[in-house]
Structure formats: C-alpha cells, structure tokens
Protein backbone atom coordinates (compact mmCIF):
# COMPACT_ATOMS: atom_id res chain seq x y z
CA UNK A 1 73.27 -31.21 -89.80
CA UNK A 2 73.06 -34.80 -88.04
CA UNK A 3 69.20 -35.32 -86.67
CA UNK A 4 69.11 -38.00 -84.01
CA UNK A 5 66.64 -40.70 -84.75
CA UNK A 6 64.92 -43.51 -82.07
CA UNK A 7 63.96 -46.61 -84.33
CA UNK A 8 61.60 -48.88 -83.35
CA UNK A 9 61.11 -52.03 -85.49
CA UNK A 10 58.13 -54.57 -85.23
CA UNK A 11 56.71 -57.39 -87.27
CA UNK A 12 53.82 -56.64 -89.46
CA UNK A 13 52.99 -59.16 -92.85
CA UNK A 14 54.00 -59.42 -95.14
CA UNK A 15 57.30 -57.97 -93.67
CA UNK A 16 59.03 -55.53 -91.10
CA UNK A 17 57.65 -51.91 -90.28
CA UNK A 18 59.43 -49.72 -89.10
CA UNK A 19 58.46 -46.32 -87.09
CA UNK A 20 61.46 -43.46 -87.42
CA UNK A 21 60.88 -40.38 -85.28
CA UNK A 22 63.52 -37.36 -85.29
CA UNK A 23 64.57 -35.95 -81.63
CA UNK A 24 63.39 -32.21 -82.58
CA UNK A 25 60.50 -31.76 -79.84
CA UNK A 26 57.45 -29.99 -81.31
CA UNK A 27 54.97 -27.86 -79.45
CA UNK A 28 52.74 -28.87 -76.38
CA UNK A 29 48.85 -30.65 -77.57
CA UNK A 30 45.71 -30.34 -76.80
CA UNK A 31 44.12 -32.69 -74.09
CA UNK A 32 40.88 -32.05 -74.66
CA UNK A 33 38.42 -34.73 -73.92
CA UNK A 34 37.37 -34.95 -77.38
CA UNK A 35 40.99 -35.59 -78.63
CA UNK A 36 41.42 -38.22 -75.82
CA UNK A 37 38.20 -40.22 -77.06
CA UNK A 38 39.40 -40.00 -80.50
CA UNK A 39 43.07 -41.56 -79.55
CA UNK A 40 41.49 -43.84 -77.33
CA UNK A 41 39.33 -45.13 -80.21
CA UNK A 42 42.39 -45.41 -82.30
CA UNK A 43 45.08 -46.70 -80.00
CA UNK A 44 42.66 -49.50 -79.51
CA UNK A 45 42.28 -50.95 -82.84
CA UNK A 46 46.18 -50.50 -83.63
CA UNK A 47 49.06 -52.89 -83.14
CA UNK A 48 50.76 -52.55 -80.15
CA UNK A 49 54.11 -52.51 -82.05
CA UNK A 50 55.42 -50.22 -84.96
CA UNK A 51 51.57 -48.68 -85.40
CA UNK A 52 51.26 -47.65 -81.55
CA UNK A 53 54.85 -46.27 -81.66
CA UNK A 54 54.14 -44.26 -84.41
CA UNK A 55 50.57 -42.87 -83.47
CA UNK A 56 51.84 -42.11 -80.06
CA UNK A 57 54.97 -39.82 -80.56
CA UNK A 58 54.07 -36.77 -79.81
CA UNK A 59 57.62 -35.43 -79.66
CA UNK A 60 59.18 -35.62 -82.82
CA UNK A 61 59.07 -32.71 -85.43
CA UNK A 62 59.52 -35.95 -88.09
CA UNK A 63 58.06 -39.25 -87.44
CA UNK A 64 58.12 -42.11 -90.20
CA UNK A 65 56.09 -45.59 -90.86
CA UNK A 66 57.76 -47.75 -93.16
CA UNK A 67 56.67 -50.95 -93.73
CA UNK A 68 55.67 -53.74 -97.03
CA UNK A 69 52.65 -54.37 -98.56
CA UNK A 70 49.65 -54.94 -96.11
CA UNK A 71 51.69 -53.33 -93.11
CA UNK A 72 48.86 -51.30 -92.85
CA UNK A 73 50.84 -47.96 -93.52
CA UNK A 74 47.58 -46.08 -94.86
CA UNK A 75 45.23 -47.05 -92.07
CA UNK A 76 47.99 -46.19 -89.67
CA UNK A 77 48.49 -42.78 -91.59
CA UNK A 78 45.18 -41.66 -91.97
CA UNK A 79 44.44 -42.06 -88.02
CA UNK A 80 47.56 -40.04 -86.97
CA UNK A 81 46.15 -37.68 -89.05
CA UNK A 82 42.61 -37.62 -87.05
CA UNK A 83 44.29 -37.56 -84.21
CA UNK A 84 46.52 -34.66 -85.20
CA UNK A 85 43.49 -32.65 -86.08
CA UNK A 86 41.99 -33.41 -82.74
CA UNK A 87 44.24 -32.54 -80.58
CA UNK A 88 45.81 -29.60 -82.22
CA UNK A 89 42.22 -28.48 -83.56
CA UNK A 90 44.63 -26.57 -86.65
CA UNK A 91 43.82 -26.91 -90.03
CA UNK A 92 46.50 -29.69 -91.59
CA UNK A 93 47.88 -30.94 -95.12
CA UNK A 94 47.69 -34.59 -96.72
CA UNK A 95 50.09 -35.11 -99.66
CA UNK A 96 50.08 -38.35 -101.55
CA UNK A 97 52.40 -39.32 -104.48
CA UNK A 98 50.10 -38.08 -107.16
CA UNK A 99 46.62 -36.74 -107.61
CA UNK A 100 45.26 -40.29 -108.66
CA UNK A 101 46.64 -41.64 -105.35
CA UNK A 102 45.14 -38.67 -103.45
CA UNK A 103 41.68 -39.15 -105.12
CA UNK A 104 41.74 -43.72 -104.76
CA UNK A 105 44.35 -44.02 -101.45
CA UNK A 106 44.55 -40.99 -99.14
CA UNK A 107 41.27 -38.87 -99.30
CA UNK A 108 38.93 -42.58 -99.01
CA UNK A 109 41.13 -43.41 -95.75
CA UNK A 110 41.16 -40.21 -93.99
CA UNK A 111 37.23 -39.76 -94.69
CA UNK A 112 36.88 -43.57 -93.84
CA UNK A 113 38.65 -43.17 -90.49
CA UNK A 114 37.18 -39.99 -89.70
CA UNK A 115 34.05 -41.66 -90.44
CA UNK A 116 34.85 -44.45 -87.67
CA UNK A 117 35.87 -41.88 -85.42
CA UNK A 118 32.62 -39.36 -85.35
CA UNK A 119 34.58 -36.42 -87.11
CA UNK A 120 31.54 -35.69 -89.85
CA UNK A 121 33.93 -35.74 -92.80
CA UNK A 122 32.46 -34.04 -95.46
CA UNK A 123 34.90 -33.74 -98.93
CA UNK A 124 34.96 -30.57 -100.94
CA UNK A 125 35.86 -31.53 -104.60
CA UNK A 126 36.08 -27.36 -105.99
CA UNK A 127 38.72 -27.11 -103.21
CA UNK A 128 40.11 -30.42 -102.96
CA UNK A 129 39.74 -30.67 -99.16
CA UNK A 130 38.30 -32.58 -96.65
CA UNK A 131 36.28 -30.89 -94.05
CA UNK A 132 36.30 -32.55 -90.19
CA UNK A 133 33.09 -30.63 -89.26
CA UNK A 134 33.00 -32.25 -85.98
CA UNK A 135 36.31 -30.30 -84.80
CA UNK A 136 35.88 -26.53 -84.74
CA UNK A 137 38.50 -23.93 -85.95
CA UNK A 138 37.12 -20.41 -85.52
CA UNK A 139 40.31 -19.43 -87.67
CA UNK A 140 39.15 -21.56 -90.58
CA UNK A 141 37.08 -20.04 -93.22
CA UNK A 142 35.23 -22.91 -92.65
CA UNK A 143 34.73 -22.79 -89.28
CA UNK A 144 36.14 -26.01 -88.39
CA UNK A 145 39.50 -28.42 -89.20
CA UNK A 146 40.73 -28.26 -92.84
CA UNK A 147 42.55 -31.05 -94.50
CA UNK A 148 43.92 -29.35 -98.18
CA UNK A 149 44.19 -32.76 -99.92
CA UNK A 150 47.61 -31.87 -102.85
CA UNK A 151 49.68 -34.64 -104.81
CA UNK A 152 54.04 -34.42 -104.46
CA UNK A 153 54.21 -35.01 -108.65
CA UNK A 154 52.63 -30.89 -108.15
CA UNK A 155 54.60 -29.42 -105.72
CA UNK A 156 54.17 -26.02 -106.75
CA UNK A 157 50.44 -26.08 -105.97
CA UNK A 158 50.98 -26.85 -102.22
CA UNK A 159 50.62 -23.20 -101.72
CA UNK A 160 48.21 -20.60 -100.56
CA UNK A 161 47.43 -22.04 -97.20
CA UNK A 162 48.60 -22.43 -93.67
CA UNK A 163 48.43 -25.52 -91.82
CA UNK A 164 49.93 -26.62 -88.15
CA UNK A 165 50.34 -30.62 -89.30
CA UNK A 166 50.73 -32.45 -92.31
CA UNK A 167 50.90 -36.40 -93.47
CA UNK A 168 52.12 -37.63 -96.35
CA UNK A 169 51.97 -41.03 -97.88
CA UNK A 170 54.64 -43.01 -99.82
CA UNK A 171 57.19 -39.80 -99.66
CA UNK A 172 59.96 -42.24 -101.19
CA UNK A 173 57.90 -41.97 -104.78
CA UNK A 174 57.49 -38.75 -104.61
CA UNK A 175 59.81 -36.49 -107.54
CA UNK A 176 61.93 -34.59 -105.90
CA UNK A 177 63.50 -31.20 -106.78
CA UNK A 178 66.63 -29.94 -104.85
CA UNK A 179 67.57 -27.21 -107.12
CA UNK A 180 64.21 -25.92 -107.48
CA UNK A 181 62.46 -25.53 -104.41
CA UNK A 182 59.17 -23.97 -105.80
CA UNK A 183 58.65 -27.78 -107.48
CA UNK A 184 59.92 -29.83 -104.61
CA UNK A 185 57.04 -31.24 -102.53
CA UNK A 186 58.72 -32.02 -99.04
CA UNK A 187 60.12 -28.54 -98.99
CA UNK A 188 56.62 -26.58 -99.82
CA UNK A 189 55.23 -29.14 -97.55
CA UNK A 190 57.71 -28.06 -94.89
CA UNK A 191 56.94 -24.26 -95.80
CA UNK A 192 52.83 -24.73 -94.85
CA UNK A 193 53.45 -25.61 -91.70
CA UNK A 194 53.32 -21.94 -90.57
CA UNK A 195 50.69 -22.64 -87.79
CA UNK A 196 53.19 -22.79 -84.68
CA UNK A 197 50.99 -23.63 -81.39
CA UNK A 198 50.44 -26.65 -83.19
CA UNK A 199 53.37 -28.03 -83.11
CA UNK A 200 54.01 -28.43 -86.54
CA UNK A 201 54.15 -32.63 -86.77
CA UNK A 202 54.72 -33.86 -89.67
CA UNK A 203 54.17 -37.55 -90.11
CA UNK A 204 54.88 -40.18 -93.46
CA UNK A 205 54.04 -43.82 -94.56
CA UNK A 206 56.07 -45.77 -97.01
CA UNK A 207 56.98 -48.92 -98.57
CA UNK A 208 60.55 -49.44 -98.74
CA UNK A 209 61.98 -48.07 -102.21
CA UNK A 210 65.57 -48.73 -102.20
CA UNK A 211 68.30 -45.99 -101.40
CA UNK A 212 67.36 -42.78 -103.02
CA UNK A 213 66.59 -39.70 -101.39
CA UNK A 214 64.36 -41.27 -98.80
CA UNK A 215 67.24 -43.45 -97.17
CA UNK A 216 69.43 -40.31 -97.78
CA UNK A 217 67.20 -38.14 -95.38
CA UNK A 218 66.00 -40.77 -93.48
CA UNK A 219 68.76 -43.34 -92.48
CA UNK A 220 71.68 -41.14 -92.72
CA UNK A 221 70.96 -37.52 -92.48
C-alpha cells in the first residue's frame, strides 16, 4: 500500500533534519487550556524549522524527525511526547533502542522536559514508567497520564497495556522481526495503540542509518 508523505527539510548542525509525516489523519485533540500552555511553552523554545514542523502535525497517524548528531532529535522527541499527553490526556508508550538507552537517553529527557513544563514527573522503577501526575486520567490505575517506558531489542514485552500515543527514538537501530511479529517492536508498538479518541499518533527520532528497513518504510513505502 503506497502512504503519501509531506517532507519538510531544514538546517540543523551538524547536518540536515528532516520531519516525515504520513497523510493518514488521526483523531480530533484536546484544546484544553492546560495543553495550550504546555505547547505554547514548547513551540517557543523550538526551531522554527524541522522541530516546529514536527511538534505541530497534528494530522498524521506517522510523523518522523530525522536528523545528525546534535539535531536535537531527543529534546524534540521528548516534548512531542508532553504535548501528546496533554492534549490527549491518554496514557502513551516511549520505546528506545534498548533498555540502556531507555534508562541514560529517553526516560532523563521526557522527565527533564516534563520537568520544564510543570507536569510533576515522578518515575516508577518496579513498573518502568513515568508518571505525569500533573495530567489526570481517571482511566489510569494511577489516576493520571502513564508513560510505560520498553526497549525495541524486547519487543515481546511491549505488552499488557493500552496506550492512545507512542514515541520512539532511533527506530532505524531497532532489530526488527518480520516473520515473527510477537518479537518485532514497531508492530507490538503499533498493536498498544488501542486507545482510539486519542488519535493514536505515533511519532519517531532518528539519525540517519543507511537504507535498511527504515528507508524501506519510510522513503519508499
């Protein structure tokens, strides 16, 4: 199946980033006041190229940051998130490329940004999630927004949750798994997003990493 993707390319050092977003529209957001102080916050400390493309498409089912060292595809990452959780106010699902990267990369920039942006981050280490205590979710069990923090290299363990967004950083060194589905992380990470009135975004930051299965998904699928 072709998927129709808008490109949007603007200088960042060392290099070029590039934001990708897919044409499949995704469900209406919140507009709460809350969510628009916590965009506002964020859309003002971004760049207005690639980064405010990216955090601003609200449209796309798929939506890609890919960019070289120091692009600032974390930072940019981990405030889409926020601002996911914010305006959908559902429960969502970080993956990084292993649980080392989780623990060092992903987790310390969501919690730092959440941190900038008033969301009372508070990390779970028994569960391996990140609590955003400042956004309530009477359908959590914790009775507000749930990151579940899981690592691509074990893709069988993103499972037992549902989530209505999900992030996931350098996808394009993650293992992948086409004939076993159970193992593959983009496809369980696909399967979480079961939480349909929030749209179900799902949003990725990369380095460029040749033409493997990210370019094959990416730039010609």
């Amino acid at each position: 199946e072709k998927i129709g993707c808008d490109i949007h390319s603007g200088f960042s050092c060392p290099g070029v980033t590039t934001a990708i977003s897919t044409s499949r529209a995704t469900a209406p957001f919140s507009a709460s006041a809350a969510a628009r102080s916590v965009q506002s916050a964020v859309f003002g400390r971004c760049n207005p190229g690639a980064q405010r493309t990216f955090l601003g498409d609200w449209s796309s089912r798929f939506v890609a940051f890919q960019g070289g060292f120091g692009s600032g595809k974390t930072w940019v990452l981990a405030r889409k998130g926020c601002v996911l959780a914010a305006r959908t106010l559902a429960n969502g699902v970080a993956v990084s490329p292993t649980y080392q990267h989780s623990k060092q990369v992903l987790m310390p920039a969501i919690s730092a940004a959440a941190e900038q942006l008033h969301l009372d981050p508070h990390y779970v280490s028994g569960d391996n999630v990140l609590l955003l205590r400042a956004l309530p979710n009477p359908d959590s069990e914790h009775g507000c927004v749930v990151v579940y923090l899981r690592s691509a290299d074990k893709g069988e363990a993103i499972v037992g949750f549902n989530a209505g967004w999900g992030i996931g950083d350098e996808p394009a060194r993650w293992p992948r798994f086409p004939h076993d589905p159970k193992r593959d992380a983009m496809r369980m990470l696909e399967s979480r997003l079961r939480d349909a009135k929030a749209g179900g975004q799902l949003c990725f930051a990369t380095t460029p990493e040749g033409r493997g299965e990210w370019w094959h998904e990416w730039e010609e699928k």
